[in-house]
Protein backbone atom coordinates (compact mmCIF):
# COMPACT_ATOMS: atom_id res chain seq x y z
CA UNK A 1 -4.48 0.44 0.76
CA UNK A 2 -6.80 3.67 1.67
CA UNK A 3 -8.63 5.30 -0.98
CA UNK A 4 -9.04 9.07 -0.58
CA UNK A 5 -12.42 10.95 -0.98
CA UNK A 6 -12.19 13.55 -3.16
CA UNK A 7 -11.75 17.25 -1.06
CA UNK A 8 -10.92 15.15 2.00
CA UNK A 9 -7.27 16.29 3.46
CA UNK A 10 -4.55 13.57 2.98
CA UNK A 11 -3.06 11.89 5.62
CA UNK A 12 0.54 12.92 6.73
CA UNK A 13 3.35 10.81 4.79
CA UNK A 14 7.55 11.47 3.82
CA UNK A 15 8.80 11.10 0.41
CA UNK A 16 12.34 11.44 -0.70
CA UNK A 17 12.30 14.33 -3.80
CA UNK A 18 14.49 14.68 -6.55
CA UNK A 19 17.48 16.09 -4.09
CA UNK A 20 17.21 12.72 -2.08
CA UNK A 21 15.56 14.88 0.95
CA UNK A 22 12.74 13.63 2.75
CA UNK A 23 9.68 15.82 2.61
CA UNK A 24 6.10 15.64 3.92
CA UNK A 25 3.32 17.45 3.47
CA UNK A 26 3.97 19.85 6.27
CA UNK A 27 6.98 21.03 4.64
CA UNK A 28 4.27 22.51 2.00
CA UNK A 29 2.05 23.89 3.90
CA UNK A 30 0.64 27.16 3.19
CA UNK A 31 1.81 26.38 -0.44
CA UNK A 32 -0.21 25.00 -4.07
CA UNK A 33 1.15 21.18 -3.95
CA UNK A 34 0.11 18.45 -6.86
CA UNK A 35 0.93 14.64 -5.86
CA UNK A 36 1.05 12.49 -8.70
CA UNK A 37 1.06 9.06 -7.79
CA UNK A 38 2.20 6.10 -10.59
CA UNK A 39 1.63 2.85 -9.89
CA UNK A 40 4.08 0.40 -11.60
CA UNK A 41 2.56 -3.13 -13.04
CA UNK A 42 3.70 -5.75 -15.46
CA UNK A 43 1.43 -8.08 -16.97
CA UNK A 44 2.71 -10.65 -14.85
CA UNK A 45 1.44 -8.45 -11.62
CA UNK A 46 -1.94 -8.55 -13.22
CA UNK A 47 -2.35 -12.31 -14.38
């Protein structure tokens, strides 16, 4: 896994959205864009 430094650019990546189309970061260029990550654990992932 890469950690990001804060105010260093992301790298490129495609995500579905809520329509089920792909998008990257490209497709937002030029526009205000906040990624919110979650990461999903159980206890069981932990122990």
């Amino acid at each position: 896994m890469t950690i990001l430094e804060v105010g260093k650019k992301a790298p490129q990546f495609e995500l579905p959205n809520q329509d089920e189309e792909n998008k990257t970061l490209d497709d937002y260029n030029g526009k205000w864009l906040v990624a919110y990550f979650i990461l999903e654990m159980t206890l069981q992932d932990v122990l």
